[in-house]
N, C-alpha and C. Protein backbone atom coordinates (compact mmCIF):
# COMPACT_ATOMS: atom_id res chain seq x y z
N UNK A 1 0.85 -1.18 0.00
CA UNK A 1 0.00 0.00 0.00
C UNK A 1 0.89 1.23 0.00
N UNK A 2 0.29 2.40 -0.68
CA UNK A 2 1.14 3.62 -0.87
C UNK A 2 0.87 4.71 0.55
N UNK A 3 2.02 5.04 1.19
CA UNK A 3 1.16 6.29 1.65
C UNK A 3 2.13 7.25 1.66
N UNK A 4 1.75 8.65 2.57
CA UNK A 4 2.45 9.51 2.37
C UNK A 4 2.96 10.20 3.55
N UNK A 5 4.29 10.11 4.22
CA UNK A 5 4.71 10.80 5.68
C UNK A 5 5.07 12.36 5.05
N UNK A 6 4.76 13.05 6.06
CA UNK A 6 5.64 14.06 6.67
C UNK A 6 6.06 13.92 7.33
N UNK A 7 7.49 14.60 7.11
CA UNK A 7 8.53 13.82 7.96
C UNK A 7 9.56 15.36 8.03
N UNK A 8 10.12 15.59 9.71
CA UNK A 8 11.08 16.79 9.61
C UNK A 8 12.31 16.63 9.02
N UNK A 9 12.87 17.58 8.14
CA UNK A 9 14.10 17.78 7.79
C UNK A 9 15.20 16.59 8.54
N UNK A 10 15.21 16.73 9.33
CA UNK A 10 16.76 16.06 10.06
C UNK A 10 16.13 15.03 10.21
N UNK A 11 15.35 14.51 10.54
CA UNK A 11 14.55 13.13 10.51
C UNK A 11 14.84 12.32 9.66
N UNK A 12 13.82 13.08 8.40
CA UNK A 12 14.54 12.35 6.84
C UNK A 12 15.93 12.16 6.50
N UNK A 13 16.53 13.06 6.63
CA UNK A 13 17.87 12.68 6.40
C UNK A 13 18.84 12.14 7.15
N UNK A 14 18.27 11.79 8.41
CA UNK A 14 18.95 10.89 9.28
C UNK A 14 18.68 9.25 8.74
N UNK A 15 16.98 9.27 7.88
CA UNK A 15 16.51 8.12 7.40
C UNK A 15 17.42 7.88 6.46
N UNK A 16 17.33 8.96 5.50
CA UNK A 16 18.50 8.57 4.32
C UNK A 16 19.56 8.27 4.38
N UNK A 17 20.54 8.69 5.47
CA UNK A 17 21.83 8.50 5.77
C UNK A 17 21.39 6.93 6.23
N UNK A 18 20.96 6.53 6.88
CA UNK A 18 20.70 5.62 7.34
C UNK A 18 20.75 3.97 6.42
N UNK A 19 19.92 4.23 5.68
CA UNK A 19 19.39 3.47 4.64
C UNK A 19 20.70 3.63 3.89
N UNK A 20 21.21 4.56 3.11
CA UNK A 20 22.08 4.20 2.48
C UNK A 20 23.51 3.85 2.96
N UNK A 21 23.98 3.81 4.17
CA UNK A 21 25.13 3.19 5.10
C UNK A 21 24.58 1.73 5.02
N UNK A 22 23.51 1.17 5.51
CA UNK A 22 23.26 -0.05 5.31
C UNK A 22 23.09 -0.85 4.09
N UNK A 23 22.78 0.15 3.00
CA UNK A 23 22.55 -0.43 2.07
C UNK A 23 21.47 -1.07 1.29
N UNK A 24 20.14 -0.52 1.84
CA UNK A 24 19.10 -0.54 1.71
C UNK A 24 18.05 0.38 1.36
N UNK A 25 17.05 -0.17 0.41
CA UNK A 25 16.06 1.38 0.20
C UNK A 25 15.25 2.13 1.69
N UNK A 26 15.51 3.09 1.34
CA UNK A 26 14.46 3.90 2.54
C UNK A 26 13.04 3.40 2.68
N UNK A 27 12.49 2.72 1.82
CA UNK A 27 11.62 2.15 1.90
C UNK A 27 11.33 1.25 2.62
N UNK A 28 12.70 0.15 2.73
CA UNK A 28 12.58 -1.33 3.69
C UNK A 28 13.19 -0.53 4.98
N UNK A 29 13.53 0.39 5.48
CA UNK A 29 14.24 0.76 6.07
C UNK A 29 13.01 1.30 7.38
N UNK A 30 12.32 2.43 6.65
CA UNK A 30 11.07 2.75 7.26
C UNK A 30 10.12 1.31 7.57
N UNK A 31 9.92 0.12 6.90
CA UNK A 31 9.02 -0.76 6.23
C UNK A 31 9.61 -1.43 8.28
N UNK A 32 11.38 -1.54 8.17
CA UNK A 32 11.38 -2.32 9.62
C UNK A 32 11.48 -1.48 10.42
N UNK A 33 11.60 -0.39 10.59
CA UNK A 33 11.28 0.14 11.64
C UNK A 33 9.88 0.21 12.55
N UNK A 34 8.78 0.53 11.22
CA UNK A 34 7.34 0.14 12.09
C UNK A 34 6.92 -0.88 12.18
N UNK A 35 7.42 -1.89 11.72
CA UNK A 35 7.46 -4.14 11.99
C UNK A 35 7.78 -4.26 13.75
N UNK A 36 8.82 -3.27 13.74
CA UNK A 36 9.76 -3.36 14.77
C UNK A 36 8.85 -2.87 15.93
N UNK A 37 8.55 -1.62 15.41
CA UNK A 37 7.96 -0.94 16.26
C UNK A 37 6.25 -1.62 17.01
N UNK A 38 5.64 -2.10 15.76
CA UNK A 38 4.26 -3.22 16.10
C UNK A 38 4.35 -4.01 16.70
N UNK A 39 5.54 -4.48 17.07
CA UNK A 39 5.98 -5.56 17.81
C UNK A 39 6.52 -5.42 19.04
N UNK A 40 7.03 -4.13 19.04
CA UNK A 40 7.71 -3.76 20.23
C UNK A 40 8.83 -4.21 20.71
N UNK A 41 9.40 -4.37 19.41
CA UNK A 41 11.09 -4.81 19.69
C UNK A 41 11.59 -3.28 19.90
N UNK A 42 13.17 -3.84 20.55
CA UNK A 42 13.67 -2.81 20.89
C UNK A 42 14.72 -2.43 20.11
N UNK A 43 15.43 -3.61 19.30
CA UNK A 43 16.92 -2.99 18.34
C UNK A 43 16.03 -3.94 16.75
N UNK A 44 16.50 -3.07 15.99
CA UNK A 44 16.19 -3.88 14.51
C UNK A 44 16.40 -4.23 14.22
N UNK A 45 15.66 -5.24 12.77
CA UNK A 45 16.36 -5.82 11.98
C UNK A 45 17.78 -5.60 10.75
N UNK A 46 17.53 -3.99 10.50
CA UNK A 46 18.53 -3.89 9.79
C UNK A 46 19.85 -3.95 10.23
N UNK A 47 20.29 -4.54 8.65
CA UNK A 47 22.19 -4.58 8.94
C UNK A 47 22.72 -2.99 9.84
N UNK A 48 23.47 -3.56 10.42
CA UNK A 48 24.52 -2.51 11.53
C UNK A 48 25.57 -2.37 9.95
N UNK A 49 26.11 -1.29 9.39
CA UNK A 49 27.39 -0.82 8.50
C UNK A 49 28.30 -1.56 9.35
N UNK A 50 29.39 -1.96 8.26
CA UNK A 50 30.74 -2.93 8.99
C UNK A 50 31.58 -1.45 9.80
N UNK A 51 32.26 -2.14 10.83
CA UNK A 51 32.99 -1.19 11.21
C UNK A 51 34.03 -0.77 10.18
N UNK A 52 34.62 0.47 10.86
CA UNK A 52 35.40 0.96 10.13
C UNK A 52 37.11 1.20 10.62
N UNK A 53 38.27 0.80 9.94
CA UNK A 53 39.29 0.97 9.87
C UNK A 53 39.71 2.13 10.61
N UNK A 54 40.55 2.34 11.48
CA UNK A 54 40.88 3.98 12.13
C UNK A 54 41.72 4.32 10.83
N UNK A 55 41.63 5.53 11.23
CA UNK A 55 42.49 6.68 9.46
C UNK A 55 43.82 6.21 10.46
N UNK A 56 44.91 6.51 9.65
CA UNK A 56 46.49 6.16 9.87
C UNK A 56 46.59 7.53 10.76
N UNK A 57 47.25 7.54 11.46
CA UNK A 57 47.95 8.69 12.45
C UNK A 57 49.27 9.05 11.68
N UNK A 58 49.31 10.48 11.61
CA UNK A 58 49.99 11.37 11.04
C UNK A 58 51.17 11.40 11.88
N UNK A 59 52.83 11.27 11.46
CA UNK A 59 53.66 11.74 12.01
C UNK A 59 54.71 12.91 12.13
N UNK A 60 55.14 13.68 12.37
CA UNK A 60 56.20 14.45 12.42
C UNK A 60 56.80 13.85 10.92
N UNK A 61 57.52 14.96 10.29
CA UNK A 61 58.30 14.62 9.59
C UNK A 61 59.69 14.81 10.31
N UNK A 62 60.84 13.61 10.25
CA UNK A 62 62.20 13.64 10.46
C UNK A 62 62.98 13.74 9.90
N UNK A 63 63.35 14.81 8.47
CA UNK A 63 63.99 14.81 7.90
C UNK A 63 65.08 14.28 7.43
N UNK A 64 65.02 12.59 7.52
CA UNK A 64 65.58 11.20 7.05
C UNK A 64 64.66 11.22 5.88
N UNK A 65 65.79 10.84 4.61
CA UNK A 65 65.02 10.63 3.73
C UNK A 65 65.12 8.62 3.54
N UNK A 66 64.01 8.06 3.64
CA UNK A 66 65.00 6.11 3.08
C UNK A 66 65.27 6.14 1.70
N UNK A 67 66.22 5.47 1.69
CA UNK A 67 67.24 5.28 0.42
C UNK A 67 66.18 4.11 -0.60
N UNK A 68 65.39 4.60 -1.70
CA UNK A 68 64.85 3.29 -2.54
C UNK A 68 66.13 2.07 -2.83
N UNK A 69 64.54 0.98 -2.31
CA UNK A 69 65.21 -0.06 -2.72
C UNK A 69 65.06 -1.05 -3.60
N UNK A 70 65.98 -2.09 -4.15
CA UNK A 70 64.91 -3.06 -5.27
C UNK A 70 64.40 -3.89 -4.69
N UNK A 71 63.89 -4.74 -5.52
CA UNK A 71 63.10 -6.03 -4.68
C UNK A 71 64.21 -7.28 -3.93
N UNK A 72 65.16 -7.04 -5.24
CA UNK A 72 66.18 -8.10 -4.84
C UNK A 72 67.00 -7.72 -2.83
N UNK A 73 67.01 -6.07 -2.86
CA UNK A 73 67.24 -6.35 -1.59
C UNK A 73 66.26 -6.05 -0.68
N UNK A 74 65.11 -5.69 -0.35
CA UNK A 74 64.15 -6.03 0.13
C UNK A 74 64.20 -7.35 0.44
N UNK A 75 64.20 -8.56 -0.23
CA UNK A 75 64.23 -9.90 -0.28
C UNK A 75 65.05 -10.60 0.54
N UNK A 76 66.49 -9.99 0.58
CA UNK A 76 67.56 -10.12 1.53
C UNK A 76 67.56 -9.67 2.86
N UNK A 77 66.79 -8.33 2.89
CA UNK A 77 66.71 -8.01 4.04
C UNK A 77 65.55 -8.87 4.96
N UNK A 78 64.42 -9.33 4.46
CA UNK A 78 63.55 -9.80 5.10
C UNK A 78 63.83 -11.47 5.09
N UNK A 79 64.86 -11.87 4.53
CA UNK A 79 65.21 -13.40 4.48
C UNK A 79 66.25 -13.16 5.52
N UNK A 80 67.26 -12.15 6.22
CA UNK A 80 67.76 -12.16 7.20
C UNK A 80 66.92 -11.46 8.08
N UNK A 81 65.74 -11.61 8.33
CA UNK A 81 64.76 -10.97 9.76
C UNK A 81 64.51 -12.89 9.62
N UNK A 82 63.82 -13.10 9.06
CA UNK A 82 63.21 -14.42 9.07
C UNK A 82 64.58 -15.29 9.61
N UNK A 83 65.71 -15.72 9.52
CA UNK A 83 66.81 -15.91 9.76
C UNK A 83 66.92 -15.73 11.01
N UNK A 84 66.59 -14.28 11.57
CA UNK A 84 67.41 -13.67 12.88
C UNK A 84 65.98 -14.63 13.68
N UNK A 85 64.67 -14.45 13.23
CA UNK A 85 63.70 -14.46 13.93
C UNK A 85 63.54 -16.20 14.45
N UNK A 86 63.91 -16.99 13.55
CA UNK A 86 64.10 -18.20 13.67
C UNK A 86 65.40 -19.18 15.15
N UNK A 87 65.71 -17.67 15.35
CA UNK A 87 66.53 -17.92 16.27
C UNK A 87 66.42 -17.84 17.91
């Protein structure tokens, strides 16, 4: 069945943000919330968004520059960690 909310500004777009973090239309979104609500559950059915990664922490620059390296010694260097580590 069709109907029609009014709905406040920050409301809606808390819906929308919502719905689209989970990944779902605003439609099923509203649709479990009042399932939820008829029922009188207390947390919903929709997906929780996966957590998220912390951003990398920024350091000082130390004006060391590292020297590029090739693969071949990259390779050496980490075949003597594996070496040292084995010990």
């Amino acid at each position: 069945m069709r109907t029609t909310l009014d709905l406040p500004d920050p409301v809606f777009r808390e819906l929308k943000t919502r719905a689209a973090r989970q990944g779902v239309k605003m439609k099923e979104l509203v649709t479990t919330f009042i399932e939820d609500g008829l029922r009188g559950a207390k947390a919903t059915r929709a997906k929780t968004p996966p957590a998220r990664s912390p951003l990398p922490a920024a350091r000082p620059a130390t004006g060391v520059t590292i020297p590029a390296l090739s693969n071949a010694q990259i390779a050496k260097i980490l075949d003597a960690e594996d070496a040292h580590a084995g010990h």
